[in-house]
C-alpha atoms as a PDB file:
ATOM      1  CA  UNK A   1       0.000   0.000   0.000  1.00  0.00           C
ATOM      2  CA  UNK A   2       2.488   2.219   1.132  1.00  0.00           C
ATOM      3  CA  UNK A   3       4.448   1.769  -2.458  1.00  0.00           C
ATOM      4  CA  UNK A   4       1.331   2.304  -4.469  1.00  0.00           C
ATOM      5  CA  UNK A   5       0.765   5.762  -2.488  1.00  0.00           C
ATOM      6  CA  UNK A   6       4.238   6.747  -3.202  1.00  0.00           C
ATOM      7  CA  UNK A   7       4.750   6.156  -6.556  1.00  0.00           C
ATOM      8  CA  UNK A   8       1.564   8.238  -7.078  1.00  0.00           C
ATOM      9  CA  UNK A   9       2.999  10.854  -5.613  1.00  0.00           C
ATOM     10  CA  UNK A  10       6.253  10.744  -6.402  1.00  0.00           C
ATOM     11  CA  UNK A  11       7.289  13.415  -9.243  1.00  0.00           C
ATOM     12  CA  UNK A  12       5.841  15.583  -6.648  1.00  0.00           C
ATOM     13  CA  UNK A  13       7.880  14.477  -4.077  1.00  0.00           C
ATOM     14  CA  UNK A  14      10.552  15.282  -6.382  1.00  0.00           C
ATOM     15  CA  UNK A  15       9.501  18.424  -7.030  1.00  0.00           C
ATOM     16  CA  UNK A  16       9.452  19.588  -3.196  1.00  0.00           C
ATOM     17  CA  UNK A  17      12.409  17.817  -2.101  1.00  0.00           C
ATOM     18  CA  UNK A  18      14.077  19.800  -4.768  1.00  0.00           C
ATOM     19  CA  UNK A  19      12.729  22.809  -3.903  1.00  0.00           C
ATOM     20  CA  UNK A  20      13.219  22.185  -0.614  1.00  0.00           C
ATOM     21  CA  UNK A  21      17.050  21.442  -1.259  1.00  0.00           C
ATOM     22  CA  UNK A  22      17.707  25.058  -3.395  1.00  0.00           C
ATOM     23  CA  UNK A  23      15.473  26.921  -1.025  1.00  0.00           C
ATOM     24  CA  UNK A  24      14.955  25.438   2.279  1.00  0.00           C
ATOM     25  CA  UNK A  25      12.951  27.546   5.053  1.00  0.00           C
ATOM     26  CA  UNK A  26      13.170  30.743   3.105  1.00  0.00           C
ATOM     27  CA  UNK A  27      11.492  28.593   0.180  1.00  0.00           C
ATOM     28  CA  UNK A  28       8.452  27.936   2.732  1.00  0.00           C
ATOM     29  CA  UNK A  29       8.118  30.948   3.434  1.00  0.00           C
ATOM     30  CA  UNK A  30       7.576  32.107  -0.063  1.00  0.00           C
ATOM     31  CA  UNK A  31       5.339  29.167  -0.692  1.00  0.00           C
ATOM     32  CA  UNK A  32       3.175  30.162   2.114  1.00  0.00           C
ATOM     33  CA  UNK A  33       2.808  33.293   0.838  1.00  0.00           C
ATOM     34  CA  UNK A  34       2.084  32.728  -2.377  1.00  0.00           C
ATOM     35  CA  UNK A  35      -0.520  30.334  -1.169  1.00  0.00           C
ATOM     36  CA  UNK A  36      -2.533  33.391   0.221  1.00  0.00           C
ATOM     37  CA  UNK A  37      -2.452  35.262  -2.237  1.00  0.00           C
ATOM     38  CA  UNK A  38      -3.043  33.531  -5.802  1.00  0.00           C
ATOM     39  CA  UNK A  39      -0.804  30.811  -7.021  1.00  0.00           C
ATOM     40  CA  UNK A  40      -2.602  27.789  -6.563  1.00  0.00           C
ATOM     41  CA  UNK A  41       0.132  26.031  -4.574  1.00  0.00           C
ATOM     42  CA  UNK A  42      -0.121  23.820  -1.711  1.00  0.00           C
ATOM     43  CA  UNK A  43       2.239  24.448   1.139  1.00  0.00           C
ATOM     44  CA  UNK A  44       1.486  20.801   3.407  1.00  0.00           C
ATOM     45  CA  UNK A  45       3.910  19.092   0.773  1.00  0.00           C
ATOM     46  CA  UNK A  46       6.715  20.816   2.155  1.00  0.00           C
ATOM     47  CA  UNK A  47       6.522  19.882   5.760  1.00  0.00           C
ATOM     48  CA  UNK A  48       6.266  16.101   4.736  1.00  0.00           C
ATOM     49  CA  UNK A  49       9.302  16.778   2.686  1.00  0.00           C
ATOM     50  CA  UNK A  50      11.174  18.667   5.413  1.00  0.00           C
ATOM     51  CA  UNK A  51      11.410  15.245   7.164  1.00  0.00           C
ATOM     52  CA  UNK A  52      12.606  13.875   3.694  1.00  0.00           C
ATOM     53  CA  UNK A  53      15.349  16.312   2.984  1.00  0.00           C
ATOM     54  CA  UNK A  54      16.312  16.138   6.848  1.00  0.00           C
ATOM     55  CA  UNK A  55      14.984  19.536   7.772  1.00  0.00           C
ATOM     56  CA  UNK A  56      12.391  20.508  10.955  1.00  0.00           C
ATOM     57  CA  UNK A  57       9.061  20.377   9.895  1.00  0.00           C
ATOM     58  CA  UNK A  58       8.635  22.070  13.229  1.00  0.00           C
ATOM     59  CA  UNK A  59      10.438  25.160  11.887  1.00  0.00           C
ATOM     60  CA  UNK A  60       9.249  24.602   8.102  1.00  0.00           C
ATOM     61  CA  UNK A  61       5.820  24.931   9.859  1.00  0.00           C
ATOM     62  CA  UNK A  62       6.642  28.303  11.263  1.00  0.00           C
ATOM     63  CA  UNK A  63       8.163  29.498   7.918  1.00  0.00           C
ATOM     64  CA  UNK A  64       4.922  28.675   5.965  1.00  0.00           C
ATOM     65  CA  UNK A  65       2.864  30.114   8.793  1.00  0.00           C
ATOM     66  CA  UNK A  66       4.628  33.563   8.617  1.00  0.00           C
ATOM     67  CA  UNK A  67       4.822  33.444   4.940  1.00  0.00           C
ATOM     68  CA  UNK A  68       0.813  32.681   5.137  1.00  0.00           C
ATOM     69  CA  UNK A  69       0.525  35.835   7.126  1.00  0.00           C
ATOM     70  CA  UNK A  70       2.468  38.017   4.832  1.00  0.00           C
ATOM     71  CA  UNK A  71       0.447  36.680   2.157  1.00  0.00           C
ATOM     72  CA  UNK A  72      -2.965  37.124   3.428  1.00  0.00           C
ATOM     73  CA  UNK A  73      -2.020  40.632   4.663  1.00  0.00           C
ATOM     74  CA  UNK A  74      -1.424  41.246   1.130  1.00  0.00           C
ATOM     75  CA  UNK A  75      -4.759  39.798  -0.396  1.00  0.00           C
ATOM     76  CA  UNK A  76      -6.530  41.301   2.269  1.00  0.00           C
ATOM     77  CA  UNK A  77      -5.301  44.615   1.423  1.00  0.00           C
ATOM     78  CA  UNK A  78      -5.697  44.092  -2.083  1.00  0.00           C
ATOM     79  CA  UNK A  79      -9.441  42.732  -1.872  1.00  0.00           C
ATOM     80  CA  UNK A  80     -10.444  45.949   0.536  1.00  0.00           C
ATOM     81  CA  UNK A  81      -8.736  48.137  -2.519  1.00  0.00           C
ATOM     82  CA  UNK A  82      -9.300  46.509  -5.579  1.00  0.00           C
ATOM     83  CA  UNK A  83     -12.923  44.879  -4.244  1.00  0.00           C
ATOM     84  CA  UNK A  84     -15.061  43.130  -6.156  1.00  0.00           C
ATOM     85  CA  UNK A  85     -14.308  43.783  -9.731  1.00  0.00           C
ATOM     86  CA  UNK A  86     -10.911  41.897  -9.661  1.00  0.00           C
ATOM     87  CA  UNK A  87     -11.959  39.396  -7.638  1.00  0.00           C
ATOM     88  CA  UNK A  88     -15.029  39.227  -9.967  1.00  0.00           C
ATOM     89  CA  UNK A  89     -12.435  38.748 -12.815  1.00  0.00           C
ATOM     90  CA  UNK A  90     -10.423  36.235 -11.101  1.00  0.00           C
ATOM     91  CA  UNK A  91     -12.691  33.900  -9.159  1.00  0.00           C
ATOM     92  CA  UNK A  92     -16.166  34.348 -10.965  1.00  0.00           C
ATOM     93  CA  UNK A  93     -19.697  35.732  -9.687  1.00  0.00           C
ATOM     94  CA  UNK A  94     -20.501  32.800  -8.048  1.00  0.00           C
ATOM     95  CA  UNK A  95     -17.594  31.845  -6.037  1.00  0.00           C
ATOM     96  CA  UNK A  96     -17.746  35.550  -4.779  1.00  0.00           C
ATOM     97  CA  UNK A  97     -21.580  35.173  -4.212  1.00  0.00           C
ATOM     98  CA  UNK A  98     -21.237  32.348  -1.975  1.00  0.00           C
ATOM     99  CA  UNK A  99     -17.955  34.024  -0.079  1.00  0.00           C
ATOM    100  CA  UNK A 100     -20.204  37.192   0.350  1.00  0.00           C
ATOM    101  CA  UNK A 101     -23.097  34.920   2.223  1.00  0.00           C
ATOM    102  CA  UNK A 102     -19.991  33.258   4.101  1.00  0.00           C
ATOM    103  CA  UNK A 103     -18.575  36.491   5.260  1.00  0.00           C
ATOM    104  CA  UNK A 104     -22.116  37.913   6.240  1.00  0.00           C
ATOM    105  CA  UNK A 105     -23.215  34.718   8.452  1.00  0.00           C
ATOM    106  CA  UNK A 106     -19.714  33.610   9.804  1.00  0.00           C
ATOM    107  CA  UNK A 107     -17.232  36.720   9.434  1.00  0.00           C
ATOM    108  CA  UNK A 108     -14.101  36.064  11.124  1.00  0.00           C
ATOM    109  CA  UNK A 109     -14.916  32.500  11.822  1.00  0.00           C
ATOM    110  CA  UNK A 110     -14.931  31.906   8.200  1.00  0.00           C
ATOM    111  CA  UNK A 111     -11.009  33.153   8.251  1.00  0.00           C
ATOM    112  CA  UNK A 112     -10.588  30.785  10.664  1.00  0.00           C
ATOM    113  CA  UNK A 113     -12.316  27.608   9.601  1.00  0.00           C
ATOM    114  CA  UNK A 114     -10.779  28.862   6.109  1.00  0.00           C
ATOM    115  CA  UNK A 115      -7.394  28.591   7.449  1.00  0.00           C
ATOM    116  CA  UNK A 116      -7.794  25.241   8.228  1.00  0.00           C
ATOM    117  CA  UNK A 117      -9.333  23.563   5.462  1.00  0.00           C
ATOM    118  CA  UNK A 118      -7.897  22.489   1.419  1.00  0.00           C
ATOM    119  CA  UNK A 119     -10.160  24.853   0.036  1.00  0.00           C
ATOM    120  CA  UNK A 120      -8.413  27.767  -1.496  1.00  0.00           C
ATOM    121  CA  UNK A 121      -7.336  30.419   1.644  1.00  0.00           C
ATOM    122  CA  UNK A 122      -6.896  32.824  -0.863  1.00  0.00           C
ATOM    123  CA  UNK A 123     -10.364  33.205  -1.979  1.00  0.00           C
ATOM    124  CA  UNK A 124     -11.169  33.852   1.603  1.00  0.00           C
ATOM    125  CA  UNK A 125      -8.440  35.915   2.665  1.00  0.00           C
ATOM    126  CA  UNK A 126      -9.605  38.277  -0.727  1.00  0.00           C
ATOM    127  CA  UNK A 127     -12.980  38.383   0.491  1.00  0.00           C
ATOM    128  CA  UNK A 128     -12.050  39.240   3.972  1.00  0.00           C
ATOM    129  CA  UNK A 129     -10.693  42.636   2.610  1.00  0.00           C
ATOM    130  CA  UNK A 130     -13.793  42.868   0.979  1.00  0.00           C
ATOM    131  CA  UNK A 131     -16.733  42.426   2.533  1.00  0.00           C
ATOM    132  CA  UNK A 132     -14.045  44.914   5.741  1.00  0.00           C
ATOM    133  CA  UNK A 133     -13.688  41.948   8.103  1.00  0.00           C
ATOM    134  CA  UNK A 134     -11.418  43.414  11.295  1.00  0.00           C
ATOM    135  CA  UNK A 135      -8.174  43.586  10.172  1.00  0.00           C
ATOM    136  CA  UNK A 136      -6.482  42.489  13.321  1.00  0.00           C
ATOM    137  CA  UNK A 137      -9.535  39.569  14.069  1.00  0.00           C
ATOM    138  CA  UNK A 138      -8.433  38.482  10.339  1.00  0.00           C
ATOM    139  CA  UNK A 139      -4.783  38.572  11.227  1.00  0.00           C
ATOM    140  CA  UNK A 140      -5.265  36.447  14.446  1.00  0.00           C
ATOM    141  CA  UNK A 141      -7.873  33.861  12.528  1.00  0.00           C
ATOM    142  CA  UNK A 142      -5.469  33.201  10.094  1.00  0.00           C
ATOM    143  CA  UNK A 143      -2.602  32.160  12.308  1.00  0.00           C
ATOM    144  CA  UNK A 144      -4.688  30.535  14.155  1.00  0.00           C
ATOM    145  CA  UNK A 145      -6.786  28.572  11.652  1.00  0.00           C
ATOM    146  CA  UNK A 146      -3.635  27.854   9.054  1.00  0.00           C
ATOM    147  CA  UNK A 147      -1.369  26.973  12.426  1.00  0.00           C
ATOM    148  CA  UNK A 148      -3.725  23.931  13.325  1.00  0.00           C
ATOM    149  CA  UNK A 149      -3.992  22.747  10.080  1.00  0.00           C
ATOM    150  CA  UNK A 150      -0.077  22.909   9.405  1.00  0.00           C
ATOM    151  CA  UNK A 151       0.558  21.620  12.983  1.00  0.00           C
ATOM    152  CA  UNK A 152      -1.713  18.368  11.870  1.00  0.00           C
ATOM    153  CA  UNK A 153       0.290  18.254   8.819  1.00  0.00           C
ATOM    154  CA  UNK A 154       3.745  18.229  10.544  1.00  0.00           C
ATOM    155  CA  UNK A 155       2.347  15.434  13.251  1.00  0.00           C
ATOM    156  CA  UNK A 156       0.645  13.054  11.167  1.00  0.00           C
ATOM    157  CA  UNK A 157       4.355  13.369   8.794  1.00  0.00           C
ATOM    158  CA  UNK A 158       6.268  13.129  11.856  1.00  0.00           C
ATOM    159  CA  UNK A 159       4.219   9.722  12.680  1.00  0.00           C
ATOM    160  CA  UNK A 160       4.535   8.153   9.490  1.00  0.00           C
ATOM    161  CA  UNK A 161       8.422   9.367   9.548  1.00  0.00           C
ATOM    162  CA  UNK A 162       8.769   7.549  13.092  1.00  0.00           C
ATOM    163  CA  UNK A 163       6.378   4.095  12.560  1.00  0.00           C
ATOM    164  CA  UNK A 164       6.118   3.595   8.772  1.00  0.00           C
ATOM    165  CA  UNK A 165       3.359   1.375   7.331  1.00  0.00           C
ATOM    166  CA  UNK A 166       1.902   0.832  10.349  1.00  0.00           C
ATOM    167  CA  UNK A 167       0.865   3.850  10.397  1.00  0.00           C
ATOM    168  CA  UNK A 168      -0.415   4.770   7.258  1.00  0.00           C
ATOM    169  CA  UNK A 169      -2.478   1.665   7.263  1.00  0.00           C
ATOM    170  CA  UNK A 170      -3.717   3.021  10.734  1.00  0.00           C
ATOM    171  CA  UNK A 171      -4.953   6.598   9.822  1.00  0.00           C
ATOM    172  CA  UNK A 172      -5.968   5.054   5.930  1.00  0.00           C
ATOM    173  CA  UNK A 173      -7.385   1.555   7.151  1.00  0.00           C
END
């Protein structure tokens, strides 16, 4: 099982650990930030391949945190100054639509629960600045929300790092 998951996975694998080599914890940091803003990249790769390369995940975790923060400080900023037509033009009427109810029922809560989850953070961060969520509740949501889910990340690589197989047949059955 373990194999099959691995080769599926592993030209990106490749990818990351290469990154990770040329870049390290600086590299995480960018990747975090452009996360939260618009390039539709996925930091949790690079924790698991912290542990691959032989760096902290513990630290790579802080990098992409702060790098998530500079990020969404930046779409923030640019969705309460650029608004809706841009993010019309980028993510479509709908997607805003449904952020707009989001923002109006759950406000900061939807930074946080935002942070936490695979859907896009960007899209919410944008709409944050948007529809004037607290600047400083947005701040604090966001570390908060993308810490857990990046914490998660680092523990459940750190597991399978430390007991293999067992493991992944464990959390995957």
């Amino acid at each position: 099982m373990l194999d099959s998951i691995f080769l599926k996975y592993q030209s990106i694998l490749e990818a990351v650990i290469h990154w990770g080599l040329a870049y390290g914890y600086f590299g995480a940091f960018l990747i975090g930030c452009a996360d939260s803003v618009i390039l539709p990249v996925l930091p949790d790769p690079f924790i698991v391949g912290a542990l691959v390369i032989g760096l902290s995940p513990w630290i790579m975790v802080l990098m992409i945190v702060l790098g998530t923060v500079v990020g969404a400080s930046m779409g923030y900023f640019l969705g309460k100054f650029f608004g809706h037509p841009l993010v019309l033009k980028i993510f479509g009427a709908k997607t805003v639509s449904k952020g707009e109810k989001m923002m109006n029922k759950y406000g900061v809560w939807a930074v946080f629960i935002g942070g936490m989850v695979p859907i896009p953070f960007k899209i919410t961060v944008w709409l944050s600045g948007i529809f004037e969520v607290p600047f400083q509740r947005f701040i604090l949501a966001a570390i908060a929300g993308r810490s857990v889910r990046f914490v998660t990340v680092a523990i459940l690589s750190q597991a399978v790092a430390n007991y293999g197989e067992s493991t992944w047949k464990w959390i995957f059955g």
